[in-house]
C-alpha atoms as a PDB file:
ATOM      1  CA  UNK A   1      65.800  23.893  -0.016  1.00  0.00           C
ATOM      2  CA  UNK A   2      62.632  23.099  -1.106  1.00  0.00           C
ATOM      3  CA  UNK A   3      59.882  25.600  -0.036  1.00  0.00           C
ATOM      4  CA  UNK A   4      56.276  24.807   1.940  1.00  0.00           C
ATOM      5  CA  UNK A   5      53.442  26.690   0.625  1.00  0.00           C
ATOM      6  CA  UNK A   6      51.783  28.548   3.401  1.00  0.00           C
ATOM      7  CA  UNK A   7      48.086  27.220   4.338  1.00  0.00           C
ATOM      8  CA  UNK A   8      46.992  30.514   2.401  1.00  0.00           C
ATOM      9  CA  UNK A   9      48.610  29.179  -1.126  1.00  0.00           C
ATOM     10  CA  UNK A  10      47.315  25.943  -0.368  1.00  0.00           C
ATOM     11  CA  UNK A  11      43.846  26.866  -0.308  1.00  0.00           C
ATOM     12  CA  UNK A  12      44.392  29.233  -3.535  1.00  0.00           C
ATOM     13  CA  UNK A  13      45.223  25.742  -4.934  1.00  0.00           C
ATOM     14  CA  UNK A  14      41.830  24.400  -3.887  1.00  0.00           C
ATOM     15  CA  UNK A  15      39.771  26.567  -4.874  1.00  0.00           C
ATOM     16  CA  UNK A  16      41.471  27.005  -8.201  1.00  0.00           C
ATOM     17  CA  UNK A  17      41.211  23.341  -8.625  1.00  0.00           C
ATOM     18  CA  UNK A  18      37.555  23.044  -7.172  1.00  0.00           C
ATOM     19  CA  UNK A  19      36.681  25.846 -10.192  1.00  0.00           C
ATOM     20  CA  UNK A  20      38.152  24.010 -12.680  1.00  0.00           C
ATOM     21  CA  UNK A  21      35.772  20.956 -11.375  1.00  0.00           C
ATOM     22  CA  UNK A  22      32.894  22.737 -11.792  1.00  0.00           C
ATOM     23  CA  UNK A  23      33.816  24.162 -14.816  1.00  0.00           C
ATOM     24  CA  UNK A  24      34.135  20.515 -16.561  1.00  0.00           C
ATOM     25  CA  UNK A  25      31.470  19.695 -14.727  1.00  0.00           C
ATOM     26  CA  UNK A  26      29.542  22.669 -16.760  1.00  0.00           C
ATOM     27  CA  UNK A  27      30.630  21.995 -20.128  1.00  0.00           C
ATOM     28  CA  UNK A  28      30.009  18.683 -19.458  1.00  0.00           C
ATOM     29  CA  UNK A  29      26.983  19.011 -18.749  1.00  0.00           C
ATOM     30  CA  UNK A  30      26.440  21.928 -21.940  1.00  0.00           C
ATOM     31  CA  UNK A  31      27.617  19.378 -24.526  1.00  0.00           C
ATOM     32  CA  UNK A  32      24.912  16.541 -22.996  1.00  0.00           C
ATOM     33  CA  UNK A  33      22.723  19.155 -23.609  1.00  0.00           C
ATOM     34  CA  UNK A  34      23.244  19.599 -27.181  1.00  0.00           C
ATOM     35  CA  UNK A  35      23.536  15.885 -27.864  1.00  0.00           C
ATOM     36  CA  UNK A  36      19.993  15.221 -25.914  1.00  0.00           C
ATOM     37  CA  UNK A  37      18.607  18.061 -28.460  1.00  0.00           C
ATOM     38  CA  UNK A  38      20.639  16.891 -30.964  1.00  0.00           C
ATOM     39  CA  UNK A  39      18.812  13.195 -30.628  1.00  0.00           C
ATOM     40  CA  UNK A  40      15.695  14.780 -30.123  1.00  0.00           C
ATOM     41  CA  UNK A  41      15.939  17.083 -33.741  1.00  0.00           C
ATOM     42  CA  UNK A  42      17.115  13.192 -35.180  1.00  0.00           C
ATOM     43  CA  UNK A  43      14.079  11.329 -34.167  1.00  0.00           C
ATOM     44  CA  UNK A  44      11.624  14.001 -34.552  1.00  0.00           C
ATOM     45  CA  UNK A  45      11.633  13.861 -37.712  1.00  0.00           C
ATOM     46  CA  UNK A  46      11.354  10.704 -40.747  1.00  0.00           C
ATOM     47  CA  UNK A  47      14.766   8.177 -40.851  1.00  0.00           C
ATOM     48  CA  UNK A  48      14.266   8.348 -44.663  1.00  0.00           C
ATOM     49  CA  UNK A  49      15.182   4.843 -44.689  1.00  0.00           C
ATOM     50  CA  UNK A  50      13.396   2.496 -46.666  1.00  0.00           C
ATOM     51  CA  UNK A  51      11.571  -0.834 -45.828  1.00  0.00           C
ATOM     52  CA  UNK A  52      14.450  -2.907 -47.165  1.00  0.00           C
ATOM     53  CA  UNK A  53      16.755  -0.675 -45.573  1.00  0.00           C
ATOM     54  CA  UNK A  54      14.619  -1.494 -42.008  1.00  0.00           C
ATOM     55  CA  UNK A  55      14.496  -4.761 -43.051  1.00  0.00           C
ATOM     56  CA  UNK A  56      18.205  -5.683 -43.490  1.00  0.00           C
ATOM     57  CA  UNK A  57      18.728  -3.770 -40.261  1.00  0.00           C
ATOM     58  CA  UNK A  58      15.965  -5.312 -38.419  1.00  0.00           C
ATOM     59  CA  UNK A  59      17.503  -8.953 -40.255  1.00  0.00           C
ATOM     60  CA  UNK A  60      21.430  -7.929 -38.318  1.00  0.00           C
ATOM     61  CA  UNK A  61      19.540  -7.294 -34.784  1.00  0.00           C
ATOM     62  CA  UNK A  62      17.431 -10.283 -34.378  1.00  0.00           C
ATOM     63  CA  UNK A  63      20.621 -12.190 -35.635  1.00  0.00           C
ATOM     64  CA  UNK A  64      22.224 -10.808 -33.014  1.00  0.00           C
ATOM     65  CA  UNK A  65      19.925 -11.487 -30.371  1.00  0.00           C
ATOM     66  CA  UNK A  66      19.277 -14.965 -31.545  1.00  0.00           C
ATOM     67  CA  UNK A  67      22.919 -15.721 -31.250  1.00  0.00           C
ATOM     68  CA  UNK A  68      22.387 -14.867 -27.990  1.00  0.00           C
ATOM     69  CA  UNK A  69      19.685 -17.082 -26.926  1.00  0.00           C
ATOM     70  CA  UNK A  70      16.722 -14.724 -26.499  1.00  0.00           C
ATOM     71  CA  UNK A  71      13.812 -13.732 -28.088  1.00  0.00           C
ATOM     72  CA  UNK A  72      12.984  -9.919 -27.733  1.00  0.00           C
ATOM     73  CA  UNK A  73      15.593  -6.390 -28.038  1.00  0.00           C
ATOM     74  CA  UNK A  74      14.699  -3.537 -27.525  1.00  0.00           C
ATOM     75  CA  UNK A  75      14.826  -1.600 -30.376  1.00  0.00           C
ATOM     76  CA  UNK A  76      14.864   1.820 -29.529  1.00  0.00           C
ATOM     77  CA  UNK A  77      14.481   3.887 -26.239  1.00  0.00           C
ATOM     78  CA  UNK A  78      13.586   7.701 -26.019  1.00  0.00           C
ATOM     79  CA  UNK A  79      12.174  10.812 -24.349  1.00  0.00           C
ATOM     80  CA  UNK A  80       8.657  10.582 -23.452  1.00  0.00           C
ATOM     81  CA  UNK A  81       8.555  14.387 -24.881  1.00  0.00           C
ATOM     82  CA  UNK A  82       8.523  12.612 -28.605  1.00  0.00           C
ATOM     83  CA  UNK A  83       5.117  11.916 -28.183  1.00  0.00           C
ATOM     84  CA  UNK A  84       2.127  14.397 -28.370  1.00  0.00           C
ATOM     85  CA  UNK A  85       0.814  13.739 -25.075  1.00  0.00           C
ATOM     86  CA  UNK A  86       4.422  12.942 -23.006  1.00  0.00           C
ATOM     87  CA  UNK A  87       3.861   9.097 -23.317  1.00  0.00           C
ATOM     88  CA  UNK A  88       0.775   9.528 -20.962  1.00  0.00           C
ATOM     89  CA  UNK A  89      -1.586   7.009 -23.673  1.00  0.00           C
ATOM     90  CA  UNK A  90       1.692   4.332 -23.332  1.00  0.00           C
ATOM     91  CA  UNK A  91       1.645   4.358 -19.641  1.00  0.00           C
ATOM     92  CA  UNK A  92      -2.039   4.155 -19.410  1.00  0.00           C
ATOM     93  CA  UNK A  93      -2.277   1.246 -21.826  1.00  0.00           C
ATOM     94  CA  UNK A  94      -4.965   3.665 -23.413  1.00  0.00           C
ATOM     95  CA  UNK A  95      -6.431   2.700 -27.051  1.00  0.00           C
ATOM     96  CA  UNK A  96      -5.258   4.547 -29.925  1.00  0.00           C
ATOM     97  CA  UNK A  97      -1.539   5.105 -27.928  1.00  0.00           C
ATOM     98  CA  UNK A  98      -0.160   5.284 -31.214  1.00  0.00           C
ATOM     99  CA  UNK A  99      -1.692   7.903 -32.395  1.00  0.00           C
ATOM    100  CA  UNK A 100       0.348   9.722 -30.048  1.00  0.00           C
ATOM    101  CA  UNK A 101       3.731   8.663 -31.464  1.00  0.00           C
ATOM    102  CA  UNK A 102       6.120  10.908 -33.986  1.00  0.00           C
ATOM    103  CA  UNK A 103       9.117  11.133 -35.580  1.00  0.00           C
ATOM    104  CA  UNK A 104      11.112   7.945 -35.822  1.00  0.00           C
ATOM    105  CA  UNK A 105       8.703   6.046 -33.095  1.00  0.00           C
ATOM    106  CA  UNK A 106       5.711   6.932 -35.636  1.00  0.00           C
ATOM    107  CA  UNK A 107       8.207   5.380 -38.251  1.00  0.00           C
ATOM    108  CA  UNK A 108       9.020   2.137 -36.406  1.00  0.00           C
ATOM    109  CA  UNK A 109       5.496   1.420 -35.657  1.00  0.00           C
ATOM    110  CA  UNK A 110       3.935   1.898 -39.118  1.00  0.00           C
ATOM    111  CA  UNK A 111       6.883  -0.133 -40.414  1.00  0.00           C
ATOM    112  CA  UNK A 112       5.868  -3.344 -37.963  1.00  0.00           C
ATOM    113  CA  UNK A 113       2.467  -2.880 -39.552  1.00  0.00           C
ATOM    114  CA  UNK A 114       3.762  -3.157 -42.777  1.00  0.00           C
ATOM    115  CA  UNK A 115       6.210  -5.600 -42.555  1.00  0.00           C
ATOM    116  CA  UNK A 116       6.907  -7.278 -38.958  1.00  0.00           C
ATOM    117  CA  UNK A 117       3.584  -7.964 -37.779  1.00  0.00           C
ATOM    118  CA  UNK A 118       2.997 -10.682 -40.803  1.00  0.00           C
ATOM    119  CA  UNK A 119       5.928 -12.283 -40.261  1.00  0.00           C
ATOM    120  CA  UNK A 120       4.295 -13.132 -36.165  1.00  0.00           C
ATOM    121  CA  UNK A 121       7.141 -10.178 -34.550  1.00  0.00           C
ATOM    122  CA  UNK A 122       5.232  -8.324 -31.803  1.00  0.00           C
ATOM    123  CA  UNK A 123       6.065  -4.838 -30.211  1.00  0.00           C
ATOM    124  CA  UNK A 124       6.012  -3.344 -27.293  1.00  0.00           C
ATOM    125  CA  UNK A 125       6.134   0.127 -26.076  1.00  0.00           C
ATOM    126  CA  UNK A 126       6.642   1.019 -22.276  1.00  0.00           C
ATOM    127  CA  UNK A 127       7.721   3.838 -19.590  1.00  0.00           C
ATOM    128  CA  UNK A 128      11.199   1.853 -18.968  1.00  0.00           C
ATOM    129  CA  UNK A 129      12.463   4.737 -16.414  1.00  0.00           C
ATOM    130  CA  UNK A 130      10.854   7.207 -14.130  1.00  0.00           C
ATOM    131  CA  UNK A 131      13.234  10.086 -12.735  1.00  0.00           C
ATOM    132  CA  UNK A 132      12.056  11.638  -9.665  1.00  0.00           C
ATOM    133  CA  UNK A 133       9.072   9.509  -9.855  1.00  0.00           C
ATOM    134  CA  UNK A 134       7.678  11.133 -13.385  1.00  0.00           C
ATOM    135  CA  UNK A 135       7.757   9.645 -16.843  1.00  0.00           C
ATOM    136  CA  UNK A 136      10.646   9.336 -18.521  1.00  0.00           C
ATOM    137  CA  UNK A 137      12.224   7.118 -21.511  1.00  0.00           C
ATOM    138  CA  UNK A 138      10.343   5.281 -23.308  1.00  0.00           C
ATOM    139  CA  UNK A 139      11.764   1.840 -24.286  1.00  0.00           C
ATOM    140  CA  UNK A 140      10.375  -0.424 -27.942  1.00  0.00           C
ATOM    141  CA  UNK A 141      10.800  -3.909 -27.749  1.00  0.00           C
ATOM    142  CA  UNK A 142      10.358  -6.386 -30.737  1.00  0.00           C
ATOM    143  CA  UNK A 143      10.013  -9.942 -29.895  1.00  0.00           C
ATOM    144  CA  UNK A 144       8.899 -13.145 -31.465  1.00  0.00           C
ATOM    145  CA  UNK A 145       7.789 -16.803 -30.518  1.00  0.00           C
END
């Protein structure tokens, strides 16, 4: 005979299931945590990839998007805390913006100097998100024609 849990048992059950929820719901959250700082440590600092390397790269992506029919990507998107003044300069449209870049941002934008900008590719940096109303990501787009 099979036997019914009494409405006590049964809520043991939900609660013990409800705590493993928010446990995964912790450690998920934990382990976003250390990739977000993990991706912030990576772009901080210098690729160490050379032009040629950025160029064959850069040469796969615009394939890519050409295929594709359109003429911009976006290149690279991150925290408005990589730059020394939180992206303020970028959302103002301020002169000298760049100046506030580093890391891997920095990087990209010395490297269209040097080698997009003669070949007629433009860039853009923007604020692409705003949680809670405050800056957040910011997004590069390269684009041409």
């Amino acid at each position: 005979m099979t036997k019914l849990p009494s409405a006590k048992e049964l809520l043991a059950k939900i609660a013990d299931a409800e705590g493993a929820k928010a446990s995964a719901a912790l450690k998920a959250q934990a382990a976003a945590e250390a990739e977000k700082h993990a991706m912030m440590e990576r772009l901080s600092k210098p690729s160490g990839l050379t032009d040629d390397d950025l160029l064959e790269k850069a040469s796969i992506i615009f394939s890519r998007t050409i295929e594709n029919g359109l003429t911009s990507v976006q290149v690279l998107r991150f925290p408005h805390s990589l730059c020394t003044d939180n992206a303020r300069a970028i959302n103002q449209a301020e002169e000298g913006w760049e100046n506030s870049l580093t890391g891997i941002p920095r990087e990209l934008h010395e490297f269209r100097k040097r080698q997009l900008q003669p070949r007629g590719y433009h860039i853009r940096y923007e604020i692409i998100s705003y949680p809670g109303g405050m800056l957040g990501d910011v997004g590069v787009t390269i684009s041409w024609g």
